[in-house]
Every structure is written in C-alpha cells, then in structure tokens.
C-alpha atoms as a PDB file:
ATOM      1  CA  UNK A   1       0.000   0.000   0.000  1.00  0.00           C
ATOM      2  CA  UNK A   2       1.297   3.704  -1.072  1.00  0.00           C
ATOM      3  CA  UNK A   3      -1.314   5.687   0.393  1.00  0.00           C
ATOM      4  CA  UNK A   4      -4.732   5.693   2.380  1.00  0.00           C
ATOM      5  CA  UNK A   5      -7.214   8.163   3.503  1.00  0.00           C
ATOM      6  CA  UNK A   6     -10.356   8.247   5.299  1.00  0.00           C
ATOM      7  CA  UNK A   7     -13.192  10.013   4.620  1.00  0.00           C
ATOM      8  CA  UNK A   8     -17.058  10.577   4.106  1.00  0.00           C
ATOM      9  CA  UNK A   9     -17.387  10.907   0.292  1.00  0.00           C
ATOM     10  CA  UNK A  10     -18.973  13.953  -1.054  1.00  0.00           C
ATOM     11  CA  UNK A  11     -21.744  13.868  -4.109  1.00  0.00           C
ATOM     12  CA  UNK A  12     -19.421  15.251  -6.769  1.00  0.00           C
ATOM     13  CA  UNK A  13     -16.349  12.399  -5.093  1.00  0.00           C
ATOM     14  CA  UNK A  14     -19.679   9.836  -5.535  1.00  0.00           C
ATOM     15  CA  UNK A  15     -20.542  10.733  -8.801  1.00  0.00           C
ATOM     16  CA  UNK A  16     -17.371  10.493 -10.235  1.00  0.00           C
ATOM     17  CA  UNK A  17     -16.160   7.016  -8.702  1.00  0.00           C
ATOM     18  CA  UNK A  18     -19.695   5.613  -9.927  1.00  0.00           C
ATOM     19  CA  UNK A  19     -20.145   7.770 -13.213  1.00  0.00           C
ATOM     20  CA  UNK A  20     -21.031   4.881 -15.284  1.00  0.00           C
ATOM     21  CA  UNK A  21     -24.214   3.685 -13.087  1.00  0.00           C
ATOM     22  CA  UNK A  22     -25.446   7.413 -12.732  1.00  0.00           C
ATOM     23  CA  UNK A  23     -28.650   7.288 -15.619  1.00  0.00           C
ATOM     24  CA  UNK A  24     -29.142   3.563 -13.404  1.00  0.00           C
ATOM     25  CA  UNK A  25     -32.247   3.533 -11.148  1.00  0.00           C
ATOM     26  CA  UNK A  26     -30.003   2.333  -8.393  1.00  0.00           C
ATOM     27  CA  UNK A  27     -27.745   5.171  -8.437  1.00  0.00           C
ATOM     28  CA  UNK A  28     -29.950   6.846  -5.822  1.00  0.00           C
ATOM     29  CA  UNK A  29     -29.032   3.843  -3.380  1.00  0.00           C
ATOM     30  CA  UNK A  30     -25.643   4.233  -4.074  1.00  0.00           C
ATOM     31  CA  UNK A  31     -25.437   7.947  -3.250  1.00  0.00           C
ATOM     32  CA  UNK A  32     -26.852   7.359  -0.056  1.00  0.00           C
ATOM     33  CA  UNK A  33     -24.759   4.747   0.364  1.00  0.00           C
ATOM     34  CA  UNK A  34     -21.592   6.027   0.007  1.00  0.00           C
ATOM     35  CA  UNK A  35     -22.609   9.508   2.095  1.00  0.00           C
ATOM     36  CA  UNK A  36     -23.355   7.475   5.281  1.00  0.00           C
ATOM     37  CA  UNK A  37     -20.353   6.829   6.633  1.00  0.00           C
ATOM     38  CA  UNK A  38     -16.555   7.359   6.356  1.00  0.00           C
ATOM     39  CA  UNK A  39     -14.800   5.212   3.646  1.00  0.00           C
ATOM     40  CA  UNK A  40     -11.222   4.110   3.458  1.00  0.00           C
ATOM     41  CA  UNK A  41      -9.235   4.590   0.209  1.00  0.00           C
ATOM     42  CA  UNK A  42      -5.774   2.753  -0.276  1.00  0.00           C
ATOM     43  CA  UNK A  43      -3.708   3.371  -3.249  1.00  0.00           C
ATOM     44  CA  UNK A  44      -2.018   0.058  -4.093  1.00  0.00           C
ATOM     45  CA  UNK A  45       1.144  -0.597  -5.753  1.00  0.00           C
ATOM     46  CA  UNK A  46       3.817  -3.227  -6.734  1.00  0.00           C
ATOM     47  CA  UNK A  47       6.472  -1.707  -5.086  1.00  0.00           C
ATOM     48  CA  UNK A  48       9.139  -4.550  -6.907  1.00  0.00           C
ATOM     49  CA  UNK A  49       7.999  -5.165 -10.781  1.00  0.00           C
ATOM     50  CA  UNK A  50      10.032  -8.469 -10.921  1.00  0.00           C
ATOM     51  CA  UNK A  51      11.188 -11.229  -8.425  1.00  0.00           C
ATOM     52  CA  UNK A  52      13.204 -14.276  -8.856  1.00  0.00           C
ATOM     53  CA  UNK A  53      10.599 -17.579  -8.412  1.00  0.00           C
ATOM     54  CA  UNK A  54      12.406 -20.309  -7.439  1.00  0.00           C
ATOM     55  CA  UNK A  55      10.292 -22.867  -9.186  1.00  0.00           C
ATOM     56  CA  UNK A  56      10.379 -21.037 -12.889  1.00  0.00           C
ATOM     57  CA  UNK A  57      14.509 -20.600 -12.024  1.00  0.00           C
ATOM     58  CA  UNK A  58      13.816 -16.982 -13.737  1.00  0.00           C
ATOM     59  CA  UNK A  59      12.692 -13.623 -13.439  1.00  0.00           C
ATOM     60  CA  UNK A  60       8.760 -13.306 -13.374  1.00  0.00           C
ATOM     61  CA  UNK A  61       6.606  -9.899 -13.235  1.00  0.00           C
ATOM     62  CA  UNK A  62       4.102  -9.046 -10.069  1.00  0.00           C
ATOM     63  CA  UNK A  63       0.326  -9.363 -11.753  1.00  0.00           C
ATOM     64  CA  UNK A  64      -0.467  -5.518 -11.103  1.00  0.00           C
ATOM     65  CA  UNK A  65      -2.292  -4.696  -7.790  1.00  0.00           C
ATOM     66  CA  UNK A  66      -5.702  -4.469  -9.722  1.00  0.00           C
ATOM     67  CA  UNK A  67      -5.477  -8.014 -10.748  1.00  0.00           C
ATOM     68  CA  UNK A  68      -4.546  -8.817  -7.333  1.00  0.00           C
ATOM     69  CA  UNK A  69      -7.016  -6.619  -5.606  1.00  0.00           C
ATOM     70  CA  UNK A  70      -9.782  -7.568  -7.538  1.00  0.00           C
ATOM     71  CA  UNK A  71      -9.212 -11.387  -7.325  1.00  0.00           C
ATOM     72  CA  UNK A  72      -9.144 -10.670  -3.607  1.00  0.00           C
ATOM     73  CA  UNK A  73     -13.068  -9.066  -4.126  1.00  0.00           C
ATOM     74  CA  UNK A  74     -14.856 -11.861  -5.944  1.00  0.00           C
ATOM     75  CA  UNK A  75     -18.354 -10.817  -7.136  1.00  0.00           C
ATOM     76  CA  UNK A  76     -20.261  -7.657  -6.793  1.00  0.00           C
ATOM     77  CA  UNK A  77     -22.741  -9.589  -5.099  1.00  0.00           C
ATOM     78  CA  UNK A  78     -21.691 -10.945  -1.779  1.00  0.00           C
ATOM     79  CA  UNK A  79     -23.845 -14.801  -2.356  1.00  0.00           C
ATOM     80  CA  UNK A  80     -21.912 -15.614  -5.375  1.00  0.00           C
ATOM     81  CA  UNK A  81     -18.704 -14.077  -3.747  1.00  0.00           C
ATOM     82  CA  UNK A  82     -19.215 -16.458  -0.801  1.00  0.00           C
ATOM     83  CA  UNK A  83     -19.661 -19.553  -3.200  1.00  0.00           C
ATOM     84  CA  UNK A  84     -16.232 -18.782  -4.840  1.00  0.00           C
ATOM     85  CA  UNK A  85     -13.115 -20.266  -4.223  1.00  0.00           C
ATOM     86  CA  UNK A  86     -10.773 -19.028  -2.218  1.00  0.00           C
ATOM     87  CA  UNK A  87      -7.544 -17.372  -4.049  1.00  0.00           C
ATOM     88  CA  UNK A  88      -5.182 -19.696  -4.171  1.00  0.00           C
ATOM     89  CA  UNK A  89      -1.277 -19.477  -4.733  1.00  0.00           C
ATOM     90  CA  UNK A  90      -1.216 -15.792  -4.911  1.00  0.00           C
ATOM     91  CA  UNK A  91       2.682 -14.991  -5.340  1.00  0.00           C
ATOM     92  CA  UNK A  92       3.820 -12.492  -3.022  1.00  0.00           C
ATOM     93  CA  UNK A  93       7.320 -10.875  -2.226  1.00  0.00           C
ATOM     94  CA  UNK A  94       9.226 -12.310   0.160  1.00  0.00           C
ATOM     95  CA  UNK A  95      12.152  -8.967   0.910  1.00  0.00           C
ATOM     96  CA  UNK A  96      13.853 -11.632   3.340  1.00  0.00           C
ATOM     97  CA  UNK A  97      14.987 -14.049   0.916  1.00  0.00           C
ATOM     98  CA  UNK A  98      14.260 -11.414  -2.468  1.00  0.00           C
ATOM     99  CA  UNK A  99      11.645 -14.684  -3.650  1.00  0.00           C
ATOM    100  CA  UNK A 100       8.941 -15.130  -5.013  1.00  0.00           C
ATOM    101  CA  UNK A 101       6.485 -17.504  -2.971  1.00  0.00           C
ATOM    102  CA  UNK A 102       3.381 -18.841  -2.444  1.00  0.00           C
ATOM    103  CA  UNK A 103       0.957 -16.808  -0.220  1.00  0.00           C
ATOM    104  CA  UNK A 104      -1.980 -18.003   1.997  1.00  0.00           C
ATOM    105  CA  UNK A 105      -5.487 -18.521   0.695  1.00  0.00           C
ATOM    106  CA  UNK A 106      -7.613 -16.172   1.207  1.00  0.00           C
ATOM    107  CA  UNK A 107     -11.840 -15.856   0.962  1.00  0.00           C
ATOM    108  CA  UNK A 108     -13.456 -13.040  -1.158  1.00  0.00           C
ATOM    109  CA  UNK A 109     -14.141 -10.143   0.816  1.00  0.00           C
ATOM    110  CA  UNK A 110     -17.156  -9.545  -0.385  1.00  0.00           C
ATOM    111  CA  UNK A 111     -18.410 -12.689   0.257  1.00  0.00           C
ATOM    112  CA  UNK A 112     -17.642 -12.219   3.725  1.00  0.00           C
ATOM    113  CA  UNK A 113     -18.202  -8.266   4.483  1.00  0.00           C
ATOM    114  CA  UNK A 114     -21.404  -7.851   1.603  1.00  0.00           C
ATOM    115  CA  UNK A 115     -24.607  -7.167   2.150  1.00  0.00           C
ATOM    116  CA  UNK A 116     -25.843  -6.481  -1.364  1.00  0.00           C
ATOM    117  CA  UNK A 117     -24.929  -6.180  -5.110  1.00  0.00           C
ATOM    118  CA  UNK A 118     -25.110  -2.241  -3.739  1.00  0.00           C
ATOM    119  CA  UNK A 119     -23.711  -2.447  -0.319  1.00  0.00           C
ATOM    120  CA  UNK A 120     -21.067  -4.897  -0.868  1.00  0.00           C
ATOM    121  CA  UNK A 121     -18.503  -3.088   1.012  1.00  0.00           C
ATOM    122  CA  UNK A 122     -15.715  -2.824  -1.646  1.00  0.00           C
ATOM    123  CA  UNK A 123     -14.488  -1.131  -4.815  1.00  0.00           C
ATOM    124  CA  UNK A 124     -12.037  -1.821  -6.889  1.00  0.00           C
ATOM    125  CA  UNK A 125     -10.356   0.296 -10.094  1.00  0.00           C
ATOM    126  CA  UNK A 126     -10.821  -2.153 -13.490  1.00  0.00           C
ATOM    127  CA  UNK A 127      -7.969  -0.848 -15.153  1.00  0.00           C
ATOM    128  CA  UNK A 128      -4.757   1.497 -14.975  1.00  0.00           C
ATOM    129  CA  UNK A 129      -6.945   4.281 -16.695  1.00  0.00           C
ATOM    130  CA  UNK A 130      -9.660   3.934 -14.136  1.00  0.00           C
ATOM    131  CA  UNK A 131      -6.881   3.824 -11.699  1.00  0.00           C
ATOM    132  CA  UNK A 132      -5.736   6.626 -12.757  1.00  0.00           C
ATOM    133  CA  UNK A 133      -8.464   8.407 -13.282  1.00  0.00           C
ATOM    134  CA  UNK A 134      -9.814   7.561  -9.725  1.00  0.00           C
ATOM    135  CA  UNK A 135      -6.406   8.538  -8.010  1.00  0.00           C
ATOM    136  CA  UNK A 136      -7.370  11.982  -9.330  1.00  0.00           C
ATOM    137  CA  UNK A 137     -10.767  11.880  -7.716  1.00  0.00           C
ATOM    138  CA  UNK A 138      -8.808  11.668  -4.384  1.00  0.00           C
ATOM    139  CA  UNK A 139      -6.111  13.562  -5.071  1.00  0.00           C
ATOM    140  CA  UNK A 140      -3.861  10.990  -4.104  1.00  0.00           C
ATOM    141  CA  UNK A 141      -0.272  11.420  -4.373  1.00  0.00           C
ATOM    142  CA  UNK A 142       1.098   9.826  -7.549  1.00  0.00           C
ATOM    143  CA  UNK A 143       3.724   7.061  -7.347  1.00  0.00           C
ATOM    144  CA  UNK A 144       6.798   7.752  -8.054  1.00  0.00           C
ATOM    145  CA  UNK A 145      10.312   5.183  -8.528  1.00  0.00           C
ATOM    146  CA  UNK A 146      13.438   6.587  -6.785  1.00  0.00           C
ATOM    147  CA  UNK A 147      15.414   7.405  -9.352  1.00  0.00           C
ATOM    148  CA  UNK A 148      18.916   5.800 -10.130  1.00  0.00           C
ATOM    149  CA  UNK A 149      21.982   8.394  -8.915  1.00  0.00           C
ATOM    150  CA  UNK A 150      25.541   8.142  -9.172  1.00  0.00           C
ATOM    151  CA  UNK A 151      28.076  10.904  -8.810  1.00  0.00           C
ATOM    152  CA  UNK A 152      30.331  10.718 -11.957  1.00  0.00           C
ATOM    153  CA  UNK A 153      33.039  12.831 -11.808  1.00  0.00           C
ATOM    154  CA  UNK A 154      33.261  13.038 -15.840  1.00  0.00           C
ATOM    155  CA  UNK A 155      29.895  14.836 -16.430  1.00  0.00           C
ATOM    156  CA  UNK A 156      30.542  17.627 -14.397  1.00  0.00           C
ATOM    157  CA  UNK A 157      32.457  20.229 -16.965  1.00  0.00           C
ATOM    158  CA  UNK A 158      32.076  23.847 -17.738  1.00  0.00           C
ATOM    159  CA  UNK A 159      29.436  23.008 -20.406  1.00  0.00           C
ATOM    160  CA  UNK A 160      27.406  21.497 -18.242  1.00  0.00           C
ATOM    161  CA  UNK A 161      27.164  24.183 -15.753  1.00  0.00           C
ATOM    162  CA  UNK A 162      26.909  26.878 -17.962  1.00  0.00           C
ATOM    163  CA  UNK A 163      24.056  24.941 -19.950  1.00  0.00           C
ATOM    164  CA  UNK A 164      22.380  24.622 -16.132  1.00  0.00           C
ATOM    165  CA  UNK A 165      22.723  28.424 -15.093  1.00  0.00           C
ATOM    166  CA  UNK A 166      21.885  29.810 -18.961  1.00  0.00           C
ATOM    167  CA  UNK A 167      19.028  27.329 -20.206  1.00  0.00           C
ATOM    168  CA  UNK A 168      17.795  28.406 -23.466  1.00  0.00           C
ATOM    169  CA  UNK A 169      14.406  28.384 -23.125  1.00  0.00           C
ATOM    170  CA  UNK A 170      14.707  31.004 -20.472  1.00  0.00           C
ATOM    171  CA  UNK A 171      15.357  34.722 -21.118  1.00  0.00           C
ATOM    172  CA  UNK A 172      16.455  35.707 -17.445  1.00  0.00           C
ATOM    173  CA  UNK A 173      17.407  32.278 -15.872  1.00  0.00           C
ATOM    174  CA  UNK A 174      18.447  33.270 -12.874  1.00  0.00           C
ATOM    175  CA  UNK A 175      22.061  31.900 -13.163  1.00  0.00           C
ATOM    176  CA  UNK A 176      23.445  33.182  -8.904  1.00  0.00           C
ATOM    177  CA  UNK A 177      20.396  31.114  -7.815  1.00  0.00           C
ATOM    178  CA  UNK A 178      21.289  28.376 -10.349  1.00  0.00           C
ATOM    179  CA  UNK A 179      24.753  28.193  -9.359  1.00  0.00           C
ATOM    180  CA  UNK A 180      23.772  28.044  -5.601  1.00  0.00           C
ATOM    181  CA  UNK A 181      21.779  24.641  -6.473  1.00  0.00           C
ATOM    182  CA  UNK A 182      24.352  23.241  -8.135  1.00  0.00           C
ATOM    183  CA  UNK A 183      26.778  23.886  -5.321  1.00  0.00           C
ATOM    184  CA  UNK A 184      24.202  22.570  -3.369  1.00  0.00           C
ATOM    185  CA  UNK A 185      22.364  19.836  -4.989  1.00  0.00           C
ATOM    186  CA  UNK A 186      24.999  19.198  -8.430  1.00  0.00           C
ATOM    187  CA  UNK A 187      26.275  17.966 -10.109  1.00  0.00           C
ATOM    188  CA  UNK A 188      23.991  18.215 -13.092  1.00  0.00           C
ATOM    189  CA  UNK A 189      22.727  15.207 -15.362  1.00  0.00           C
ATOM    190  CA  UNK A 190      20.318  15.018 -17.941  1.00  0.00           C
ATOM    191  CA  UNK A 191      17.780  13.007 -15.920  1.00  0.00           C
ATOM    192  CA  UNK A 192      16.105  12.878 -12.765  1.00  0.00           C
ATOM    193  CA  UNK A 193      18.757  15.723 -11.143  1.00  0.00           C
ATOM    194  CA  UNK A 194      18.600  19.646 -10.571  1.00  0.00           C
ATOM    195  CA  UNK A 195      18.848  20.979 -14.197  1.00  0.00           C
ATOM    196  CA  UNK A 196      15.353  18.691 -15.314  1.00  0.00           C
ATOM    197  CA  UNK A 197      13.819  18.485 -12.059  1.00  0.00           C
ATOM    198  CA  UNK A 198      13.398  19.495  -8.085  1.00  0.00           C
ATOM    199  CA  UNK A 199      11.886  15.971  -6.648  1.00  0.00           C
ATOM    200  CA  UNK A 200      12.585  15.157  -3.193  1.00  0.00           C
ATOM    201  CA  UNK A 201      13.847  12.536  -3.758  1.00  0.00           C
ATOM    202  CA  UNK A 202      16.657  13.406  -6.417  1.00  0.00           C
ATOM    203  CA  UNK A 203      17.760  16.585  -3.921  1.00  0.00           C
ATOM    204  CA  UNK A 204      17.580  13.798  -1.324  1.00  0.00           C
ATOM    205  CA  UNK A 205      19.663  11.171  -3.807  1.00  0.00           C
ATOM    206  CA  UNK A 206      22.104  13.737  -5.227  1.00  0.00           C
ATOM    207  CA  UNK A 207      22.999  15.261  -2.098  1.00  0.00           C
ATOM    208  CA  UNK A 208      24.158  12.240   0.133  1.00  0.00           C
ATOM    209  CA  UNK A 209      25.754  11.178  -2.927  1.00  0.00           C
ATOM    210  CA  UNK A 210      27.954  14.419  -3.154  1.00  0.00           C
ATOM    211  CA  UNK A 211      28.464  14.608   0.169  1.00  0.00           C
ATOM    212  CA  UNK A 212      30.216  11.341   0.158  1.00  0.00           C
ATOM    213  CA  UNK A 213      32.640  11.936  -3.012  1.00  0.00           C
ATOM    214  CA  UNK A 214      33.350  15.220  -0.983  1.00  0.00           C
END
C-alpha cells in the first residue's frame, strides 16, 4: 500500500467514482450509500515489478495490484462471492529471501463483508486508466520510482554548468540562484537531477551522494 485516507465521500467524489451507473435507477441507493459513513481509500502498488521464483529458475513480473485486488473481491454480489473459491497461490514478495512464494489462501471479501450487489462493502479500479483516473478523484499522491543516482566525476564540466545556469528556453534564468543549487544539490545530469527536475527525492539522492565523493 502507497497511500490511504479516510473520509465521508462527497456527491461530486460519488458521482465520479460511480459515473457509469449514474442514468441507473439504483444510483440513488448508491449515493446514499456512500454519504453514510466514512470510507477508506488505499492506493495500491507493486512496489518490486520483478522477483526471482524459485520454481520457474527466472525472473517473473508481479500481476499488477488491480489483478490482485480484484481477485481478492470476488463478485459484486456478496452470495456468489461467498460460493467462490478461495484465491489460491497468490505470489507475493518475500524482501527476506528477495523470492517469489506462495501466499496463503484467502476468501473473497465480499463474500464475507457484503450485504448487497449495492452495499457490498468494496471497490475496486478495473484498469490502470480507471486507476488513474480515480487517483485523481482523491487527489492521491502519484507514485513515483526513486530514481537511479551516481556521482560521476566526468559529467561535471564547464558546459554542463553553464548549460544549467543559462538554459535556453529562459530569457532571465536566474544563473546566482542556479549556481547556488548546483553547489548545493549538483552535479547536473540530464535526468532525474537539478537541471530537469526538483523531486525530493533526487535533492535527497544527489545530495548524500555528493556529500560522500566530498
């Protein structure tokens, strides 16, 4: 999990998650619904895209946290999510040993939390552009890799740093400030460092790593 919040959805947060359903004659239902009480929103993601599985002796890839999560619902409606099977041999991360293994079974929530095709106590994003799309809603933070940093020596010239305090797109760049970050923050690359972008986790990156070639 990335990110969660709690809160009591508001009409125009309800009418966007369940767009789709709202010319439905049960859309009233799940208005009310959804305005009755607090809701808890997770943003899920694969934090590692591929892990070694022992029994394939390769590299596999993570299914994406939508497959996953919505494996783990079952049904919309709670009776046939209760008659499923449980999921079975879900592969999950193991950061002791770096695997790949087997996890438990587990029952389909809704099967077990459900009340109703309407109130069956979950949602669940059908694709990366709903995802996406239903991030927004929230205003969730969006997730981000730490990028890669190494301190070469070699890419630090004059060029650079002039190209970093005078960028051309930029009539009055400036260049004191400029040169401040770069004794700060440099040296500069061209990706994921101070001359293309201010992330805190490149300042964060590029900093311990000058600090220990100093």
């Amino acid at each position: 999990m990335f990110h969660q919040k709690r809160k009591i959805l508001s009409k125009e947060e309800t009418l966007n998650l369940f767009y789709p359903y709202r010319a439905n004659s049960f859309y009233g239902e799940i208005e009310e619904h959804m305005l009755t009480a607090e809701s808890i929103i997770f943003l899920l993601i694969n934090k590692i895209d591929k892990v070694y599985d022992p029994e394939k002796e390769m590299e596999v890839k993570l299914e994406s946290p939508i497959v996953r999560w919505k494996q783990l619902l079952g049904d919309k409606n709670p009776e046939v999510a209760a008659g499923q099977e449980p999921v079975m041999g879900l592969k999950v991360h193991n950061p002791e040993t770096g695997e790949l293994e087997d996890g438990e079974s587990q029952p389909r929530l809704r099967g077990i939390y459900g009340k109703s095709e309407i109130r069956n106590a979950f949602w669940g994003s059908d694709d990366a552009k709903a995802a996406n799309k239903e991030r927004d809603i929230f205003l969730l933070p969006i997730p981000e890799k730490p990028p890669n940093f190494s301190y070469i020596r070699t890419k630090v010239s004059v060029d650079n740093i002039l190209k970093f305090m005078f960028p051309p797109n930029l009539e009055h760049s400036n260049s004191t400030g400029r040169l401040d970050l770069f004794a700060l923050y440099g040296p500069t690359v061209h990706y994921h460092s101070v001359d293309s972008c201010f992330c805190n986790n490149c300042i964060k990156i590029a900093k311990n790593q000058l600090n220990t070639a100093i």
